[in-house]
N, C-alpha and C. Protein backbone atom coordinates (compact mmCIF):
# COMPACT_ATOMS: atom_id res chain seq x y z
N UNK A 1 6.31 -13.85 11.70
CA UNK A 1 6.87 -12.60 12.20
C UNK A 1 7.98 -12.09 11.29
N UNK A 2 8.96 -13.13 10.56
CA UNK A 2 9.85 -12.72 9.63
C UNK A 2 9.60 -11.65 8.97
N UNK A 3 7.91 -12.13 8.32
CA UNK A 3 7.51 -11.40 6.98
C UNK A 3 7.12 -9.79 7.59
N UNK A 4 6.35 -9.42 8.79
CA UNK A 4 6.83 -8.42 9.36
C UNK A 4 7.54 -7.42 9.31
N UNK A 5 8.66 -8.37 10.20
CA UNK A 5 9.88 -7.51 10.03
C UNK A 5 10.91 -7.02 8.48
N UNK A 6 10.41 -8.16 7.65
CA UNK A 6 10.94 -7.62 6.53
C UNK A 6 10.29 -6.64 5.70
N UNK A 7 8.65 -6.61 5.64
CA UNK A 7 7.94 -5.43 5.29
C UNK A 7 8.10 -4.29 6.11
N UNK A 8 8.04 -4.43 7.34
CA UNK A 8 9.11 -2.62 8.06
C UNK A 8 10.27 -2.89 7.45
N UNK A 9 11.06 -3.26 6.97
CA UNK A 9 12.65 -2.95 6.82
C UNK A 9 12.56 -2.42 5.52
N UNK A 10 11.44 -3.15 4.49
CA UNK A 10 11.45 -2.62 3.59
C UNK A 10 10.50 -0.91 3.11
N UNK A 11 9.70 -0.92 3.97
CA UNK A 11 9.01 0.62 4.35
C UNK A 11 9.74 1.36 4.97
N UNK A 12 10.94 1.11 5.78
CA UNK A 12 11.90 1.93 6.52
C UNK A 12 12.89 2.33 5.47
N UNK A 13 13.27 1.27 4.44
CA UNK A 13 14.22 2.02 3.72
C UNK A 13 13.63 2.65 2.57
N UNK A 14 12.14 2.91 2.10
CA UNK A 14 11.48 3.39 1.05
C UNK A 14 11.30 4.46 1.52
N UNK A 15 10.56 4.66 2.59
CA UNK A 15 10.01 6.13 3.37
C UNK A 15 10.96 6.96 4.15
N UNK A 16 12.55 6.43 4.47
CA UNK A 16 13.21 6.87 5.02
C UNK A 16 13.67 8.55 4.60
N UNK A 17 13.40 8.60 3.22
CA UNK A 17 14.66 9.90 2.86
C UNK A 17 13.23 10.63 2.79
N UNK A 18 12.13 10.48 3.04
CA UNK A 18 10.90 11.52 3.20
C UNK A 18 10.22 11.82 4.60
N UNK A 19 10.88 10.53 5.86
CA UNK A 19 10.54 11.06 6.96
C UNK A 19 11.02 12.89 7.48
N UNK A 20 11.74 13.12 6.79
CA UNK A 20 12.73 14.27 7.47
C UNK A 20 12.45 15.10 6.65
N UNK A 21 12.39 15.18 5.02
CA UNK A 21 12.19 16.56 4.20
C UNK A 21 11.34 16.51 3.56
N UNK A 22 10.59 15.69 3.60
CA UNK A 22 9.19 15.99 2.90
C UNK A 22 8.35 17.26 3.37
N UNK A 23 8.50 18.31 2.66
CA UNK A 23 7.77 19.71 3.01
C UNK A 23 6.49 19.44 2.80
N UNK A 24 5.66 19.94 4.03
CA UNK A 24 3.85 19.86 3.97
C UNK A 24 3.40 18.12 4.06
N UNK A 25 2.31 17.94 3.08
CA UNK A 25 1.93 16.37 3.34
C UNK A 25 1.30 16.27 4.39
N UNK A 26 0.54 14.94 4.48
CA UNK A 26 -0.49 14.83 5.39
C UNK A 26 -0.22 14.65 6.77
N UNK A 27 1.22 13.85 7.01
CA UNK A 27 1.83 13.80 7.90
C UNK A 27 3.05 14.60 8.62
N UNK A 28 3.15 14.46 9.90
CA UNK A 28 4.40 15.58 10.55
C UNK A 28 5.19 14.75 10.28
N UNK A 29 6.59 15.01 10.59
CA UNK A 29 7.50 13.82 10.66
C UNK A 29 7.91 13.04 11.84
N UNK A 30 6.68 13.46 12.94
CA UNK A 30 6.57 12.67 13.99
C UNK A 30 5.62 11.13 13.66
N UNK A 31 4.40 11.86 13.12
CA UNK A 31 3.57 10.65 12.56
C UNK A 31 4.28 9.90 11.72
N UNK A 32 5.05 10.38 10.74
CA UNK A 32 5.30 9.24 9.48
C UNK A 32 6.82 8.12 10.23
N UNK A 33 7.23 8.41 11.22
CA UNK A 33 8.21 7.91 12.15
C UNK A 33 7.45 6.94 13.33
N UNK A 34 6.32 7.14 13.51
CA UNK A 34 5.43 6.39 14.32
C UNK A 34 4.86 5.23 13.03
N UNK A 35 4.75 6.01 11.85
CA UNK A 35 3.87 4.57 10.90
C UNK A 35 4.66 3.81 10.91
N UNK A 36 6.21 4.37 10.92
CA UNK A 36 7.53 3.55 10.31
C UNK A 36 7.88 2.34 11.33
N UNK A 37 7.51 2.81 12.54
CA UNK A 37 7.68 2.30 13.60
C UNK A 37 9.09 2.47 14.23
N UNK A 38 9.41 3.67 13.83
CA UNK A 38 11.17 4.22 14.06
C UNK A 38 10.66 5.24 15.62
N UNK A 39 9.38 5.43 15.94
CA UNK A 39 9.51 6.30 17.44
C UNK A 39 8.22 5.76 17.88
N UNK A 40 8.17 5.96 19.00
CA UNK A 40 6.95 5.20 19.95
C UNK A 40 6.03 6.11 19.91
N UNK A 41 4.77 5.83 20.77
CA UNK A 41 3.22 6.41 21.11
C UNK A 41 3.65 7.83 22.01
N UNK A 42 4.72 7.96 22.38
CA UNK A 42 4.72 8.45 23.84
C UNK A 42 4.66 9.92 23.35
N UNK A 43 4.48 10.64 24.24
CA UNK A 43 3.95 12.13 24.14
C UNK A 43 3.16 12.76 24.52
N UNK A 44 1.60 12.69 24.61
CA UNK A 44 0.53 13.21 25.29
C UNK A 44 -0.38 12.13 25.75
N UNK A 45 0.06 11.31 26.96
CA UNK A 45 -0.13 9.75 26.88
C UNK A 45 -1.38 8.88 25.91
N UNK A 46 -0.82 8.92 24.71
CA UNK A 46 -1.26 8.59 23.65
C UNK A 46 -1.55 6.90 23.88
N UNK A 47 -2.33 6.68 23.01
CA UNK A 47 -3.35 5.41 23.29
C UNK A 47 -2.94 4.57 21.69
N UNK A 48 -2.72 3.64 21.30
CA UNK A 48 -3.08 3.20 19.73
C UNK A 48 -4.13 3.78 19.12
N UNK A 49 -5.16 3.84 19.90
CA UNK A 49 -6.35 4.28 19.22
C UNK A 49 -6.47 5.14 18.67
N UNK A 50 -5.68 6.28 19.76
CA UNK A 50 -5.65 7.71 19.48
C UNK A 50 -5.11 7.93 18.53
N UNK A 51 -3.96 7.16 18.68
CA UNK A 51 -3.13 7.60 17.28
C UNK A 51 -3.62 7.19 15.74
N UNK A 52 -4.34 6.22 15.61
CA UNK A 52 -4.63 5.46 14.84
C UNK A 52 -6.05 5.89 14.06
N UNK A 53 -7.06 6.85 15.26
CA UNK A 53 -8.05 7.70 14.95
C UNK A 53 -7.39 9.09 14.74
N UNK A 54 -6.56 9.40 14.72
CA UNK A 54 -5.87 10.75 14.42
C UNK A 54 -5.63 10.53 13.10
N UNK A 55 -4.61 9.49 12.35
CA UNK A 55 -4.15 8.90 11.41
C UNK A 55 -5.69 8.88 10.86
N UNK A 56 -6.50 8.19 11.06
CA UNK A 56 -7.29 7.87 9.97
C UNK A 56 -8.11 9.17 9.16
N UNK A 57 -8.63 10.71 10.55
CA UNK A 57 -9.07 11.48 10.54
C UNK A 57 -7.84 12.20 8.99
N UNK A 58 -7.00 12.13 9.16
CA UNK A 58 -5.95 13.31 8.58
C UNK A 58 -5.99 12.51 7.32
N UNK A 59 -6.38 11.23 7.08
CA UNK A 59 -5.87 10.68 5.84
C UNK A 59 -7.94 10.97 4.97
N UNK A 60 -8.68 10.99 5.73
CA UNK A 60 -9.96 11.00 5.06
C UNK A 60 -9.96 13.01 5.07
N UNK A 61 -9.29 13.86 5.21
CA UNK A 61 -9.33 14.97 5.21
C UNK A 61 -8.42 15.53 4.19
N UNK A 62 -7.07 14.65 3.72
CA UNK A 62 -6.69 14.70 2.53
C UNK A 62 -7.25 14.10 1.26
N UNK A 63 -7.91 13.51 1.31
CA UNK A 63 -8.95 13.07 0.37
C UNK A 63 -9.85 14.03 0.11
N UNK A 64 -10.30 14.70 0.93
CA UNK A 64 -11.55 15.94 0.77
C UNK A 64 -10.19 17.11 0.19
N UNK A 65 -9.31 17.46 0.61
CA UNK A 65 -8.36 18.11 -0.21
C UNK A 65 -8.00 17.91 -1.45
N UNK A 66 -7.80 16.92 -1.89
CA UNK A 66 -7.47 16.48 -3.00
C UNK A 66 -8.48 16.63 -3.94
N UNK A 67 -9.88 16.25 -3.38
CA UNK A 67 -11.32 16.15 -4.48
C UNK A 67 -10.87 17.93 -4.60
N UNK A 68 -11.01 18.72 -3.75
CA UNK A 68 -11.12 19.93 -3.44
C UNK A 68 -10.37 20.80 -4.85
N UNK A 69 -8.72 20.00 -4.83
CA UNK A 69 -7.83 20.26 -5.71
C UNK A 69 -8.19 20.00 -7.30
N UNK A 70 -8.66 19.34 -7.50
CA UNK A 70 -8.64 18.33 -8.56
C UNK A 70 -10.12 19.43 -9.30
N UNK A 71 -11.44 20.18 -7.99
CA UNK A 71 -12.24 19.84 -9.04
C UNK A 71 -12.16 21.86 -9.24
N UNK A 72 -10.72 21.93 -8.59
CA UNK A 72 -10.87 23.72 -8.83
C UNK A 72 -9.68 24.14 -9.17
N UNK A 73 -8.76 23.58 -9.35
CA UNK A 73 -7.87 23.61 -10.30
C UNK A 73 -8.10 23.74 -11.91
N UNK A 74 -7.64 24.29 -12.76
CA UNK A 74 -7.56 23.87 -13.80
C UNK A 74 -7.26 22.45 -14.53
N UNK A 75 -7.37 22.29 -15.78
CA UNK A 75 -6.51 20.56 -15.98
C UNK A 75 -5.08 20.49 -16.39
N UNK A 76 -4.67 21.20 -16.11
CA UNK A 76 -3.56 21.83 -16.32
C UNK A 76 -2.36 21.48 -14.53
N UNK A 77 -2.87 22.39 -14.33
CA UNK A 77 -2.28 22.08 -12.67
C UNK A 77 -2.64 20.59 -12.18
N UNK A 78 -3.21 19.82 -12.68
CA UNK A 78 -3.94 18.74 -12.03
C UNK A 78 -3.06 17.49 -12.76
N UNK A 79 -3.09 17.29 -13.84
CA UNK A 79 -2.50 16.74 -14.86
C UNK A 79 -0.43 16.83 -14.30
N UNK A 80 -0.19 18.01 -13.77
CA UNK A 80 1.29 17.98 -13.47
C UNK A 80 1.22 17.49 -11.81
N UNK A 81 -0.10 17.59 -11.43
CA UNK A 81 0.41 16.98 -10.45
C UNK A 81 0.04 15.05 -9.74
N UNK A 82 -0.97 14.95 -10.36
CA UNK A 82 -1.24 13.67 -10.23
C UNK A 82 -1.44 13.19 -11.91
N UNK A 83 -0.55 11.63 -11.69
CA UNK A 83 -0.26 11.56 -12.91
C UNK A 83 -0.36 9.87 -12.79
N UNK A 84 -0.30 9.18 -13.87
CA UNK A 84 -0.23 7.65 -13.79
C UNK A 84 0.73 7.32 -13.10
N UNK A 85 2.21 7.85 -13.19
CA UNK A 85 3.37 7.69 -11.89
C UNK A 85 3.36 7.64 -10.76
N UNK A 86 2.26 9.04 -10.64
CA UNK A 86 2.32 9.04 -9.12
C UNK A 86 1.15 7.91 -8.42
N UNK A 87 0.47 7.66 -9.33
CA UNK A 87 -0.89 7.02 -8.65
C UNK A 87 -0.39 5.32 -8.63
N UNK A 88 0.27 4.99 -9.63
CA UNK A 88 0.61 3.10 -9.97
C UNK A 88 1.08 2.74 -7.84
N UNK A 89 1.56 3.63 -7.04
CA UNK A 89 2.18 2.94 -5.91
C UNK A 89 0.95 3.07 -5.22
N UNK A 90 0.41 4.02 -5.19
CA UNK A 90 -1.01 4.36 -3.97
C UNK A 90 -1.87 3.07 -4.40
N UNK A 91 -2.35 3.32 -6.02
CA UNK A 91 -3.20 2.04 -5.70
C UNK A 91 -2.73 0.51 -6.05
N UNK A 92 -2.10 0.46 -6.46
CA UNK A 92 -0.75 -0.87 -6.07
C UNK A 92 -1.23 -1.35 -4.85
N UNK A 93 -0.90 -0.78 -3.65
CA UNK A 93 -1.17 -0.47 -2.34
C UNK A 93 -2.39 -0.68 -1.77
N UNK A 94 -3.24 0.44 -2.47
CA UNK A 94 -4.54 -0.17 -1.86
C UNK A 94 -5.11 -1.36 -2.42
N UNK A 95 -4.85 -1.65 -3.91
CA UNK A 95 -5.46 -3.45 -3.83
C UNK A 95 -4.35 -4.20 -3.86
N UNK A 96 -3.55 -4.42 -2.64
CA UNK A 96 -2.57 -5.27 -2.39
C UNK A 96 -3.31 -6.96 -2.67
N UNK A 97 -3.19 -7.58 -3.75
CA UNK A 97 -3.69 -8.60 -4.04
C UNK A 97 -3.49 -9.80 -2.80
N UNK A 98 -2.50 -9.79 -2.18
CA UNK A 98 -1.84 -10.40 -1.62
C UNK A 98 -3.01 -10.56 0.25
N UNK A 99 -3.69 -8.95 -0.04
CA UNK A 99 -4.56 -9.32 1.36
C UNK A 99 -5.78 -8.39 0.74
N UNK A 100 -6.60 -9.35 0.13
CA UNK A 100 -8.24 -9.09 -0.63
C UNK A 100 -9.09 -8.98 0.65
N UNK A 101 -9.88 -7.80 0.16
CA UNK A 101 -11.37 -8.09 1.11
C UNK A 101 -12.34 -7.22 0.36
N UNK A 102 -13.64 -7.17 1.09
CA UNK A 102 -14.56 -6.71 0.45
C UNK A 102 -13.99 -5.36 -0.06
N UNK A 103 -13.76 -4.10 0.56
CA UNK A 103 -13.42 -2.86 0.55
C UNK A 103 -12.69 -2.78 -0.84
N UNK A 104 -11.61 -3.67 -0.88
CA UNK A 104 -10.66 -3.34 -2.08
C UNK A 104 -11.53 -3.74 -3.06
N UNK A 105 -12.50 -4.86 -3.17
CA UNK A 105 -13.30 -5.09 -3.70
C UNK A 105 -14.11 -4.25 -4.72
N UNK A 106 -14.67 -3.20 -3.80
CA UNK A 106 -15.54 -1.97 -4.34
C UNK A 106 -14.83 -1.31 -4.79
N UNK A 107 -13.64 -1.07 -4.21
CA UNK A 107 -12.60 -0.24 -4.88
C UNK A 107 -12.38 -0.21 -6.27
N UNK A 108 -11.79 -1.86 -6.61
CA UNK A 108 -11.83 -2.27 -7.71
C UNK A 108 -13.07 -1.97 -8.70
N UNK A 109 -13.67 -2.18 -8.48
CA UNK A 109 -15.12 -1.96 -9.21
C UNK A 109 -15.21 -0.99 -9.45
N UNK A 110 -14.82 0.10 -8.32
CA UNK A 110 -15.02 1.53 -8.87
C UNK A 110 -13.95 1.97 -9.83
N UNK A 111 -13.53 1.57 -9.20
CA UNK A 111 -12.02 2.17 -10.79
C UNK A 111 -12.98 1.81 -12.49
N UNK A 112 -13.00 0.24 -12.16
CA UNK A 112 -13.62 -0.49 -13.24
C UNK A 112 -14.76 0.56 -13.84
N UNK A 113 -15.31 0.49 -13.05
CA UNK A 113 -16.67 0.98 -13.81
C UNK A 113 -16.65 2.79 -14.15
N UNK A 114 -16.12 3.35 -13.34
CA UNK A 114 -15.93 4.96 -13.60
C UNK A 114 -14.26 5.13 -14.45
N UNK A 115 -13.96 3.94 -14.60
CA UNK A 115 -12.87 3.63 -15.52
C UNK A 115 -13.24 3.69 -17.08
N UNK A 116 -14.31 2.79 -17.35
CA UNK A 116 -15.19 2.56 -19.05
C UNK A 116 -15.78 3.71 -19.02
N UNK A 117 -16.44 4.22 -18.15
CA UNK A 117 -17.49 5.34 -18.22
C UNK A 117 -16.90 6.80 -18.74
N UNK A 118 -15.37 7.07 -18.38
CA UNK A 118 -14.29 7.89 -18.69
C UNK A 118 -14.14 7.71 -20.44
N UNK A 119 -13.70 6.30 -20.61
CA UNK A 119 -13.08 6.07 -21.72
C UNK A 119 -13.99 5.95 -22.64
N UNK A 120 -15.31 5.57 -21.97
CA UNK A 120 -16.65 5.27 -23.37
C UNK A 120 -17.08 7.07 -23.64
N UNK A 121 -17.02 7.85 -22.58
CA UNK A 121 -17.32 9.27 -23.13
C UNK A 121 -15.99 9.89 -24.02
N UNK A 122 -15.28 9.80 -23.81
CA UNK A 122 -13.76 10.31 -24.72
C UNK A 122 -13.80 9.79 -26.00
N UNK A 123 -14.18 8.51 -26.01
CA UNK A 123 -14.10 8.14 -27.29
C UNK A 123 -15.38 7.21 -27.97
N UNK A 124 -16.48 7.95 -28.16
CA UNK A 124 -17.86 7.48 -28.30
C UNK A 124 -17.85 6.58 -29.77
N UNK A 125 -17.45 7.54 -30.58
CA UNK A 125 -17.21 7.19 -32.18
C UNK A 125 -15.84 6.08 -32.05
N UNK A 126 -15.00 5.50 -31.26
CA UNK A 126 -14.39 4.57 -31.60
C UNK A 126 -14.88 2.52 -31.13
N UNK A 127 -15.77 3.18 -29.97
CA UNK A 127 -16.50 1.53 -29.58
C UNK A 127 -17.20 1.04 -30.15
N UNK A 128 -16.76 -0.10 -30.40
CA UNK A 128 -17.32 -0.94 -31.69
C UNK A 128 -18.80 -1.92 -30.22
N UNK A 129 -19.33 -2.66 -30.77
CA UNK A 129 -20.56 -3.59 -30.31
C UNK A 129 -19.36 -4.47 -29.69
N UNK A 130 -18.55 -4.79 -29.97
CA UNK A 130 -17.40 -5.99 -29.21
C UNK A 130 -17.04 -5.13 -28.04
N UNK A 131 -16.37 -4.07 -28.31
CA UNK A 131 -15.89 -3.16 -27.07
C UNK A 131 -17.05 -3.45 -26.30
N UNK A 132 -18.59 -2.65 -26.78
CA UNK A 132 -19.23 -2.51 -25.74
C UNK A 132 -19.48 -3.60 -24.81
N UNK A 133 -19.52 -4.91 -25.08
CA UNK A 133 -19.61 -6.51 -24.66
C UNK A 133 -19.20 -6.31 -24.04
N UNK A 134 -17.34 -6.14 -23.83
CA UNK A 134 -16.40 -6.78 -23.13
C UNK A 134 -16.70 -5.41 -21.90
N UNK A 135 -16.69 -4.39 -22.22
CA UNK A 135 -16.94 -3.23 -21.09
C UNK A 135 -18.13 -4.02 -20.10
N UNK A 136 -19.32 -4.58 -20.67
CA UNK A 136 -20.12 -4.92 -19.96
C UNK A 136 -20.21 -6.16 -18.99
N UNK A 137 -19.04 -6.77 -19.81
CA UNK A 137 -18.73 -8.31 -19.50
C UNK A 137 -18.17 -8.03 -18.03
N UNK A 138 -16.60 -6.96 -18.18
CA UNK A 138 -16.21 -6.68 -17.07
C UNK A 138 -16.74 -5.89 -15.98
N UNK A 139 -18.01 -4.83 -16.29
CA UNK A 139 -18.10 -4.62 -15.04
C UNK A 139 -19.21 -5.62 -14.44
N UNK A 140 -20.01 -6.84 -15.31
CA UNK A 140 -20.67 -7.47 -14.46
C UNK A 140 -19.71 -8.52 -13.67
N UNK A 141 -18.58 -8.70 -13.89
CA UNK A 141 -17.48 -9.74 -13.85
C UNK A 141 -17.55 -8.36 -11.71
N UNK A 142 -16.61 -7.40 -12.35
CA UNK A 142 -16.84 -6.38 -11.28
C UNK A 142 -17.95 -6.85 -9.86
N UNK A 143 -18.62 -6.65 -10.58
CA UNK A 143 -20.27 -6.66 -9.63
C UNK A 143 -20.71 -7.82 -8.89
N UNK A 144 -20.35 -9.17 -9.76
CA UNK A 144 -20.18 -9.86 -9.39
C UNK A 144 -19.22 -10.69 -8.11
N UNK A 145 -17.69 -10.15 -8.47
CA UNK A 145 -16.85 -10.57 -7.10
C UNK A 145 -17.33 -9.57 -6.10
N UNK A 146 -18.00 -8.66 -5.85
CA UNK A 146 -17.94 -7.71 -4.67
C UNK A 146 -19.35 -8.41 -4.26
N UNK A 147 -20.42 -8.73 -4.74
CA UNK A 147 -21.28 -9.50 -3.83
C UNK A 147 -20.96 -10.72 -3.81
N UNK A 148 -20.36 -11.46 -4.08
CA UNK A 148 -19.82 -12.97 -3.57
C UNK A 148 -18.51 -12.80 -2.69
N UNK A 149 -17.77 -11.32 -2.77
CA UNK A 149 -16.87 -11.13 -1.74
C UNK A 149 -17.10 -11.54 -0.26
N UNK A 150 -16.72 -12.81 0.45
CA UNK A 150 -17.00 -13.35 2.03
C UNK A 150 -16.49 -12.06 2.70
N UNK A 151 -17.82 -11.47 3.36
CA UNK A 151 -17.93 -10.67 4.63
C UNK A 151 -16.95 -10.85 5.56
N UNK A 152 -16.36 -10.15 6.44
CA UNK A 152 -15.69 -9.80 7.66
C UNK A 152 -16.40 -10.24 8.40
């Protein structure tokens, strides 16, 4: 339970100075005070579930925003706004090494593999027969932990 309470203390004092002025975002600053665990369920006699299927709805609807952004934007606007800075905490986050499962799994893989596939078209004339190996090495390396990944 320690470890718990010290991961809220430490999400309470990271997310704290954005519960209140963060303009727009996926969340109100009622929700991001409920993730924090700084205000309760109570309000429209709200259920975990509810809240938790609300939360999940708004976070798979910023994702369709974002594709949305990304593929009608210029590269220009896109480039200032998502950047290696901003992305190192999100997916930090999502493959928290520390609690693996299948999901992060694929995740991984996908980065991996639409990762080479990026870098082998950008730079065709620089991959040598070794590059191509090791590209192949890793995404069968890839392919490999996600079907030996133990099921839920």
């Amino acid at each position: 339970m320690v470890k718990t309470e010290t991961r809220e203390t430490h999400l309470i004092a990271f997310f704290s100075r954005f519960v209140e002025t963060a303009g727009g975002g996926v969340f109100t600053t009622r929700t991001r005070k409920r993730l924090l665990h700084m205000q309760g369920l109570a309000g429209r006699d709200r259920t975990k579930n509810d809240f938790w299927n609300d939360v999940r709805n708004r976070v798979r609807n910023a994702q369709t925003d974002l594709q949305l952004f990304i593929l009608t934007a210029d590269r220009d606007q896109v480039n200032q706004a998502i950047t290696e800075d901003t992305l190192v905490p999100i997916v930090r986050a999502l493959l928290d090494s520390r609690k693996p499962d299948s999901n992060g799994a694929r995740i991984a893989r996908l980065f991996i593999t639409a990762g080479f596939d990026y870098l082998q078209a950008t730079s065709v004339e620089n991959i040598t027969l070794a590059h191509s190996r090791t590209i192949q090495e890793a995404t069968d390396l890839a392919n490999f932990l996600v079907t030996h990944y133990p099921a839920k």
